[in-house]
C-alpha atoms as a PDB file:
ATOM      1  CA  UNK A   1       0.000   0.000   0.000  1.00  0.00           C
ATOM      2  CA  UNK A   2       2.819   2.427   0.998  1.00  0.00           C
ATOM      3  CA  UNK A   3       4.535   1.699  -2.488  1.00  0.00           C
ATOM      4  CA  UNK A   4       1.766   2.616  -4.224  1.00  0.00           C
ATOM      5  CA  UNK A   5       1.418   6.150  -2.727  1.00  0.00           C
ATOM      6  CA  UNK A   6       4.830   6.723  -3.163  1.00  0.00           C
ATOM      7  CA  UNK A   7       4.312   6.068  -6.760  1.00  0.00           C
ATOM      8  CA  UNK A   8       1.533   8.087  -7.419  1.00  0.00           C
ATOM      9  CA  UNK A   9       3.233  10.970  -5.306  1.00  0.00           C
ATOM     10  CA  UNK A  10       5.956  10.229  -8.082  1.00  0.00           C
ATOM     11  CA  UNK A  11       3.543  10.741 -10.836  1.00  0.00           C
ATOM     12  CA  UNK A  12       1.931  13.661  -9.247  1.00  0.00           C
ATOM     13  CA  UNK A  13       5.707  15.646  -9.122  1.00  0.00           C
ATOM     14  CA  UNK A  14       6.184  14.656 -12.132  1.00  0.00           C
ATOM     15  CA  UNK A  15       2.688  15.879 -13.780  1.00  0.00           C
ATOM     16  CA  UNK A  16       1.392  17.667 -12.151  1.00  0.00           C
ATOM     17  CA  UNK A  17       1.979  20.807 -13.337  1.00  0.00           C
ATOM     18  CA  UNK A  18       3.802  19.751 -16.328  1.00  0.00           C
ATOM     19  CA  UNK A  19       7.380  21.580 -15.454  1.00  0.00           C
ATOM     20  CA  UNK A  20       9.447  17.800 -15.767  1.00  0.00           C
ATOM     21  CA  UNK A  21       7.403  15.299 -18.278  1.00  0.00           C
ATOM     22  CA  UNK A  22       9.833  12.142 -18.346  1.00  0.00           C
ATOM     23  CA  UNK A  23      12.003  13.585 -15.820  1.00  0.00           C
ATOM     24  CA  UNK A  24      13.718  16.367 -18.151  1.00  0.00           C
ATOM     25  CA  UNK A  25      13.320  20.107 -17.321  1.00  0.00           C
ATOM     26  CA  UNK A  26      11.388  22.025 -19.590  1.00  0.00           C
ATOM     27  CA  UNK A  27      13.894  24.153 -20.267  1.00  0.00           C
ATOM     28  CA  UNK A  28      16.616  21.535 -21.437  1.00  0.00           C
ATOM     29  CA  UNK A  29      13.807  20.018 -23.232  1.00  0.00           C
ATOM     30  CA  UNK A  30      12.968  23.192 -25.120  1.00  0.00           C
ATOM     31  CA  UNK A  31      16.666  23.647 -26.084  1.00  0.00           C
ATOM     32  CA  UNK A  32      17.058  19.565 -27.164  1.00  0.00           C
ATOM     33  CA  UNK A  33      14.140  20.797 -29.761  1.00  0.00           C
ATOM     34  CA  UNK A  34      15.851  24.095 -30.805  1.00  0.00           C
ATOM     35  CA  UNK A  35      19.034  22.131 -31.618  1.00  0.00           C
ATOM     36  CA  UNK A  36      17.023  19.127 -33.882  1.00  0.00           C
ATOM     37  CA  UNK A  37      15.168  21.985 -35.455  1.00  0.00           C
ATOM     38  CA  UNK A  38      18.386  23.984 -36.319  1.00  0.00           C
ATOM     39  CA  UNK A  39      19.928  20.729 -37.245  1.00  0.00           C
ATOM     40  CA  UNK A  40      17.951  20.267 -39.972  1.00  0.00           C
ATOM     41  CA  UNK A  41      18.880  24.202 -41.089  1.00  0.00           C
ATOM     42  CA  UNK A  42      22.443  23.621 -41.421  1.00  0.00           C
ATOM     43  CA  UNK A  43      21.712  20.183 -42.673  1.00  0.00           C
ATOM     44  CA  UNK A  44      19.354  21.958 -45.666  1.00  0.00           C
ATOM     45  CA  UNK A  45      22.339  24.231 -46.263  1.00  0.00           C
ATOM     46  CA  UNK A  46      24.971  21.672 -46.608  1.00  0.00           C
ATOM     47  CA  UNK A  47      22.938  19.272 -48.918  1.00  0.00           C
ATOM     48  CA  UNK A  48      21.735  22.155 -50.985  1.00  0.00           C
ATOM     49  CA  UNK A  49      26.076  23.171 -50.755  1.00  0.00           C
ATOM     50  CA  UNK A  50      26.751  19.793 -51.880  1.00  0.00           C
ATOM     51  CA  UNK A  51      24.186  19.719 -54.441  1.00  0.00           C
ATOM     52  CA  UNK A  52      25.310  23.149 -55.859  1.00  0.00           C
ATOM     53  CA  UNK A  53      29.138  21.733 -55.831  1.00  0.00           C
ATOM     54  CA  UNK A  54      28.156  18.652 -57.673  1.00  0.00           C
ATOM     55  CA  UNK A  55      26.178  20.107 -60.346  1.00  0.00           C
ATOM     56  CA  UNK A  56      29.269  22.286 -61.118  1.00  0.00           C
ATOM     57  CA  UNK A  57      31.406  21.733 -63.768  1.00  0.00           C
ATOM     58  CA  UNK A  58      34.296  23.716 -62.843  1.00  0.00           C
ATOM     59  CA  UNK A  59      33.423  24.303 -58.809  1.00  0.00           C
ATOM     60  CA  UNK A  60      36.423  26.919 -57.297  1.00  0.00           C
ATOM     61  CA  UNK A  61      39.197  25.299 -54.488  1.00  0.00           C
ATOM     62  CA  UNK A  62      40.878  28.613 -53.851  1.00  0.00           C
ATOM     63  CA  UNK A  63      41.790  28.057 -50.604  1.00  0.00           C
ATOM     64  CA  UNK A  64      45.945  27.177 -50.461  1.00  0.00           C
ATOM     65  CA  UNK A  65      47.358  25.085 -47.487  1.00  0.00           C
ATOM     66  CA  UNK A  66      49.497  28.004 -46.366  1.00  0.00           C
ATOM     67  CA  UNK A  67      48.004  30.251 -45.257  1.00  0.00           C
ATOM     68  CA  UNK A  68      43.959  29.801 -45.569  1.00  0.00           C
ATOM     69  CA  UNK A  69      43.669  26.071 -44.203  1.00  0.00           C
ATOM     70  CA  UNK A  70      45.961  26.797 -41.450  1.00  0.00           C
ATOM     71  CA  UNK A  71      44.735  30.348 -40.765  1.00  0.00           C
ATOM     72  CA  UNK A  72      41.460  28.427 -40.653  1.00  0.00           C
ATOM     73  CA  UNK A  73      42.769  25.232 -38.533  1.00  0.00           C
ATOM     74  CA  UNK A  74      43.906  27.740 -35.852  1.00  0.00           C
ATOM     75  CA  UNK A  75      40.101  29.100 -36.066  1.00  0.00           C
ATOM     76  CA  UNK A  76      39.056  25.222 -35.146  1.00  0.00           C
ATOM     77  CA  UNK A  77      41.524  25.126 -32.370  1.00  0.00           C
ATOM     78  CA  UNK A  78      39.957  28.221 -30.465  1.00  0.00           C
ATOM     79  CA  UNK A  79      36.104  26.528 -31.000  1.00  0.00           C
ATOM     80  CA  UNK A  80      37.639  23.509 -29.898  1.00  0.00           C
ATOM     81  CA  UNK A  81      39.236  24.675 -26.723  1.00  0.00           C
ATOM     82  CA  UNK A  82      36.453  26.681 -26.104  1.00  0.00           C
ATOM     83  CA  UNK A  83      34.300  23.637 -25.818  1.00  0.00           C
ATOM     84  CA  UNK A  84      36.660  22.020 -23.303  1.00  0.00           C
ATOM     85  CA  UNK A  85      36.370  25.116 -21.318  1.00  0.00           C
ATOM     86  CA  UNK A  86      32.746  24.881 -21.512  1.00  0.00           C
ATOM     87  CA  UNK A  87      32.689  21.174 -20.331  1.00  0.00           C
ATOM     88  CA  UNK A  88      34.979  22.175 -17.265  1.00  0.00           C
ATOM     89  CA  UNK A  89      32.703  25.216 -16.688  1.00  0.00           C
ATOM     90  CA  UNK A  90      29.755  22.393 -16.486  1.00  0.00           C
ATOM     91  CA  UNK A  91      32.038  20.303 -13.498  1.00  0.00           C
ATOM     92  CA  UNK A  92      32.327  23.474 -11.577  1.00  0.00           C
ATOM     93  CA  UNK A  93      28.699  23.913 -11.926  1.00  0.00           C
ATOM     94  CA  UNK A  94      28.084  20.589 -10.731  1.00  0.00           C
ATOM     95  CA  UNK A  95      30.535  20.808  -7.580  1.00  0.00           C
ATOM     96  CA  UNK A  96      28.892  24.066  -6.520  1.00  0.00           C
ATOM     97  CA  UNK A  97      31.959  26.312  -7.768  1.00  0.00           C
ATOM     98  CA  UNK A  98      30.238  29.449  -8.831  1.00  0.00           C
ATOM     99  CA  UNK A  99      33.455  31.118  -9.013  1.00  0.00           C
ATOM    100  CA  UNK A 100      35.052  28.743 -11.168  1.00  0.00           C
ATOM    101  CA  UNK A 101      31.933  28.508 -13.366  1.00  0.00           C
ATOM    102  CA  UNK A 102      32.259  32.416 -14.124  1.00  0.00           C
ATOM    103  CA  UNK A 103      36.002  31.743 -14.892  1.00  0.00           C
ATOM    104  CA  UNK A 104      35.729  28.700 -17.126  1.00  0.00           C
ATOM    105  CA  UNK A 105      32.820  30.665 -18.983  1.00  0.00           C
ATOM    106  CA  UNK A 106      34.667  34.135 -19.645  1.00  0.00           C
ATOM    107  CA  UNK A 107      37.427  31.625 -21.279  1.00  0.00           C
ATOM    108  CA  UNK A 108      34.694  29.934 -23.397  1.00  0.00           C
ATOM    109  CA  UNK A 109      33.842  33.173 -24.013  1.00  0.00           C
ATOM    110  CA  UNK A 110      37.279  34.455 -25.125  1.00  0.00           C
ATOM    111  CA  UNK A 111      37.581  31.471 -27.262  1.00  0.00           C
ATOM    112  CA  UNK A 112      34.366  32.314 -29.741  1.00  0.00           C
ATOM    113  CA  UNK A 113      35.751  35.497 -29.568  1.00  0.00           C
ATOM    114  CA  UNK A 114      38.593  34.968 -31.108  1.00  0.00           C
ATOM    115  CA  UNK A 115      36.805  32.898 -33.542  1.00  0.00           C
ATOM    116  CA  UNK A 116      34.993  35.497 -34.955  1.00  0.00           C
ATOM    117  CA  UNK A 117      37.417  37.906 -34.961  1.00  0.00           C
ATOM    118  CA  UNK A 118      39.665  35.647 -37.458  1.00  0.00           C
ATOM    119  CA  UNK A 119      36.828  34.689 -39.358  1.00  0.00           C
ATOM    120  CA  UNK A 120      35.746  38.396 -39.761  1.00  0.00           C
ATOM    121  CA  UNK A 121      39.454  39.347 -40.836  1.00  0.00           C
ATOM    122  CA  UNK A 122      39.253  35.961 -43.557  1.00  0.00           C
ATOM    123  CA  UNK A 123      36.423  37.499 -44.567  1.00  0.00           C
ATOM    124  CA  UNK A 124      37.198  40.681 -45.201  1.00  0.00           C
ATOM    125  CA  UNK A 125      40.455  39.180 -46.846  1.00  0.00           C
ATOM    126  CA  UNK A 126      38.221  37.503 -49.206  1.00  0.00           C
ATOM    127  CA  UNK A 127      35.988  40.165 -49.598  1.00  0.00           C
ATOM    128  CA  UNK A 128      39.132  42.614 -50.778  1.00  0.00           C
ATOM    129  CA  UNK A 129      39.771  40.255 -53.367  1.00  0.00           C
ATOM    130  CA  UNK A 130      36.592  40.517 -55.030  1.00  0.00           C
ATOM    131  CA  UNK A 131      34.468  37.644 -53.605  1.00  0.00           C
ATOM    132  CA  UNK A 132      30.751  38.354 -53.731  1.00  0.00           C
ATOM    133  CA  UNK A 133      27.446  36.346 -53.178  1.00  0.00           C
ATOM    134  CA  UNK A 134      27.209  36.229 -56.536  1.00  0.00           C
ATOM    135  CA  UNK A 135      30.610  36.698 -58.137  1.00  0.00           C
ATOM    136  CA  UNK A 136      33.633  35.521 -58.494  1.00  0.00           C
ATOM    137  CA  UNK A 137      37.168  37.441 -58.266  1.00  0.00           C
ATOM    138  CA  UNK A 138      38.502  37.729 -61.571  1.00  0.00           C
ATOM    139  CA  UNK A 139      41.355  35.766 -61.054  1.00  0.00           C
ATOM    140  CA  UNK A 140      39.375  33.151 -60.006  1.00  0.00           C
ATOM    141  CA  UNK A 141      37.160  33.250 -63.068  1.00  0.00           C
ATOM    142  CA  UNK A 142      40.503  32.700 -65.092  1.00  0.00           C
ATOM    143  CA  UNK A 143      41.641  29.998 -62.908  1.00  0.00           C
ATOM    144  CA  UNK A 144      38.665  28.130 -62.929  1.00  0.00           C
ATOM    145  CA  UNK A 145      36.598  28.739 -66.072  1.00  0.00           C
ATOM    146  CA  UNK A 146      33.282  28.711 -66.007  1.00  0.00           C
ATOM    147  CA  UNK A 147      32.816  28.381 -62.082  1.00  0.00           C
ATOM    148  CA  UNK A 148      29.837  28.799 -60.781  1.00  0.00           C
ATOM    149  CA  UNK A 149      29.231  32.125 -59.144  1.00  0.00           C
ATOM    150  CA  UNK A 150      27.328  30.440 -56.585  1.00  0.00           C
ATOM    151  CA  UNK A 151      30.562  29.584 -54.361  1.00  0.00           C
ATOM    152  CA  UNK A 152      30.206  32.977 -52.731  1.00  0.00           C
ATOM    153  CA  UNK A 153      26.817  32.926 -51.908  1.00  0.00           C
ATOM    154  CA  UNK A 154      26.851  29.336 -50.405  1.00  0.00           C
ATOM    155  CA  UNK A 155      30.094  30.085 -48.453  1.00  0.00           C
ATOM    156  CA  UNK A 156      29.110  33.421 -47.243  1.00  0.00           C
ATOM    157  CA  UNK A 157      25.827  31.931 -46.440  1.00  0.00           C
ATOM    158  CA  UNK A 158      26.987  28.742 -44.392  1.00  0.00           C
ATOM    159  CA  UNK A 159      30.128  30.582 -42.473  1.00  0.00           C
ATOM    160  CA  UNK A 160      27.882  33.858 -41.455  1.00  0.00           C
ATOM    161  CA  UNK A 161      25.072  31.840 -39.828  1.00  0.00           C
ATOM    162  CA  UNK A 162      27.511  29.752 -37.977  1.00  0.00           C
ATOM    163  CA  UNK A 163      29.017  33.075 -37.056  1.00  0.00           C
ATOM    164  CA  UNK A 164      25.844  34.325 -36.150  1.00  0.00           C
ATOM    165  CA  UNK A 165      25.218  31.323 -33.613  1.00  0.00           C
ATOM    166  CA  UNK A 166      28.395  31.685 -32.185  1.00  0.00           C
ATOM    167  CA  UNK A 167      27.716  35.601 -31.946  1.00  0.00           C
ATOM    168  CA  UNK A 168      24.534  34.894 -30.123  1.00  0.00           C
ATOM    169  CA  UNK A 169      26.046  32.246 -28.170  1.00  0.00           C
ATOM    170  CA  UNK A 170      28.422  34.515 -26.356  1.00  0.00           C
ATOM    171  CA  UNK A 171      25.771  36.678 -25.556  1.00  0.00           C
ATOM    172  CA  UNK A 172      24.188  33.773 -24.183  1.00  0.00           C
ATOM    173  CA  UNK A 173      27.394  32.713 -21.936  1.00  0.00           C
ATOM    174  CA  UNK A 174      28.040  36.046 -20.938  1.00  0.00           C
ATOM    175  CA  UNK A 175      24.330  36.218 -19.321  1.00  0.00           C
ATOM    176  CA  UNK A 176      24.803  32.977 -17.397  1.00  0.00           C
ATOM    177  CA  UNK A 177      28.452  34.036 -16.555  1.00  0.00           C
ATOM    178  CA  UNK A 178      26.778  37.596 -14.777  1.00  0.00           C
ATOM    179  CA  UNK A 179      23.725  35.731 -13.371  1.00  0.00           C
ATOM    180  CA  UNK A 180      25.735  32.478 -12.289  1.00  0.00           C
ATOM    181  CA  UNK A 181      25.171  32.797  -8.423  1.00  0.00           C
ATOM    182  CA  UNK A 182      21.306  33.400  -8.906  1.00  0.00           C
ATOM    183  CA  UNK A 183      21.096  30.520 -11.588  1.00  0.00           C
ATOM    184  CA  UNK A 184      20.703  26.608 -11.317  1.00  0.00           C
ATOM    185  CA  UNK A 185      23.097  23.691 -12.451  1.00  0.00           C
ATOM    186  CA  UNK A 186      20.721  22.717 -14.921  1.00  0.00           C
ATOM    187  CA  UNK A 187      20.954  26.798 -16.634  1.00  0.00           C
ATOM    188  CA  UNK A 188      25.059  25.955 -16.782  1.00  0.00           C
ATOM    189  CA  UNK A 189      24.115  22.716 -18.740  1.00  0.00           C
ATOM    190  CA  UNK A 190      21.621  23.924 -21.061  1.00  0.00           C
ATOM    191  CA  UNK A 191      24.026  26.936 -21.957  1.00  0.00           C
ATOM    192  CA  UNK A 192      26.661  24.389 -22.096  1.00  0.00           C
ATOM    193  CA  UNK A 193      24.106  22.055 -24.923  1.00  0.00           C
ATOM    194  CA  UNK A 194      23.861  24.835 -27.205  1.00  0.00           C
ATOM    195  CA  UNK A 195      27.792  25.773 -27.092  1.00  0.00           C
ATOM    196  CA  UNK A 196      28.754  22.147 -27.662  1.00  0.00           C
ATOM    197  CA  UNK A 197      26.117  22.534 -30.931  1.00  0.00           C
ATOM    198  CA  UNK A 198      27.484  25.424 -32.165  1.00  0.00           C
ATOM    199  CA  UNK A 199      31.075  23.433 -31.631  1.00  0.00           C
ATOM    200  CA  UNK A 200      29.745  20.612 -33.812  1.00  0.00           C
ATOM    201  CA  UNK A 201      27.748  21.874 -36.782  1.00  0.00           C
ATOM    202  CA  UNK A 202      31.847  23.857 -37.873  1.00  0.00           C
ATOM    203  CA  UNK A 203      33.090  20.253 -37.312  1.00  0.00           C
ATOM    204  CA  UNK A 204      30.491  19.841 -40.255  1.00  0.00           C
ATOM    205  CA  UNK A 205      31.523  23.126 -41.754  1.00  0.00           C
ATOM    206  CA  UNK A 206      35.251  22.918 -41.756  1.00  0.00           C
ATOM    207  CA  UNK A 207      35.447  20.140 -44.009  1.00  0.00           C
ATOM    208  CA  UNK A 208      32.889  20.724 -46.457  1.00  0.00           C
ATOM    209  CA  UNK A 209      33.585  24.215 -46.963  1.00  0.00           C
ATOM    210  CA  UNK A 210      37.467  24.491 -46.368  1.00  0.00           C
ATOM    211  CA  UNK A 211      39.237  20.912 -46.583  1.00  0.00           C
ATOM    212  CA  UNK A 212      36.954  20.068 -49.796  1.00  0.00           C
ATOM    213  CA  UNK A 213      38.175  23.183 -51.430  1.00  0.00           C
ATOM    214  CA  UNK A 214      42.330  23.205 -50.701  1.00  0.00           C
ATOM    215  CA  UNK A 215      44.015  24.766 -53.510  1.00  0.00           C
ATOM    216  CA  UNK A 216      47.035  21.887 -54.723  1.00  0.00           C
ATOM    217  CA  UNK A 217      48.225  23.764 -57.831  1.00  0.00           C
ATOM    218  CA  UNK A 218      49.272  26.720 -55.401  1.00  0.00           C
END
């Protein structure tokens, strides 16, 4: 008898007011559907990328070894170690170190940071060259004939809504890192979800866009 009011007091905190169906917060639960959802964005991008690529005859690779792919590498490397930060920012939240939660976040923080500042100055390196949405530098267009002028668009397209999510990201972190004493483990986590997301749609990105497109003739 005493088991089975223990189980429907179980069902009751659970239900009844909705705040943790199958034992997951609402909150982590609303950010597990954000993430599918914007899955299947940058998924949509990078089969309609591929598609584009395919279809090509004459698709550009204008990106040399030294320096774009490493110039780029060294871009993964921050995201990367910003991620480890973020996990280590996670175990402080879990031991009760609200301290060392701030600290692990402002270096997740510095690590986007200095992702999109190299990105912005590849960009505008590009850019200066005479890479448009819908045009290609004219060096390019003698390199490559009759590339499609659809790398820029794709590229610029892919890269700045990544950029975007990492922009919006480390307004996100930088929220949680001023707010940390007033704010639950589970906040740390879910900030901590959509970092590690952001992390892993460029380990999509990186390769597609950059690896797929090194220049060998130099």
């Amino acid at each position: 008898m005493a088991s089975e009011v223990q189980a429907e007091q179980l069902i009751a905190a659970d239900w009844g007011g909705g705040a943790f169906p199958y034992r997951v917060g609402h909150r982590k639960l609303g950010m597990w559907l954000f993430i599918v959802s914007d899955s299947l964005t940058f998924s949509a991008l990078l089969i309609g990328y591929s598609y584009v690529r395919a279809s090509s005859d004459n698709w550009p690779t204008p990106f040399p070894f030294w320096p774009s792919i490493i110039f780029s590498s060294i871009m993964t490397l921050c995201l990367l170690s910003s991620s480890l930060t973020m996990v280590m920012a996670v175990k402080a939240s879990a031991r009760g170190d609200k301290a060392g939660v701030r600290r692990w976040i402002l270096g997740t923080i510095l690590g986007g940071a200095s992702f999109i500042v190299l990105h912005l100055i590849e960009w505008n390196h590009l850019i200066d060259e005479g890479l448009r949405p819908f045009a290609l530098p004219s060096e390019w267009a003698q390199r490559w004939p009759g590339a499609s002028p659809l790398f820029g668009a794709t590229f610029f397209a892919i890269t700045g809504l990544h950029m975007f999510h990492v922009f919006t990201g480390l307004i996100y972190l930088a929220s949680v890192a001023a707010m940390v004493k007033r704010l639950k483990h589970e906040d740390v986590e879910i900030s901590g979800l959509y970092w590690h997301f952001v992390d892993l749609v460029w380990m999509f990105v990186f390769p597609m866009i950059y690896l797929l497109s090194v220049d060998f003739r130099g």
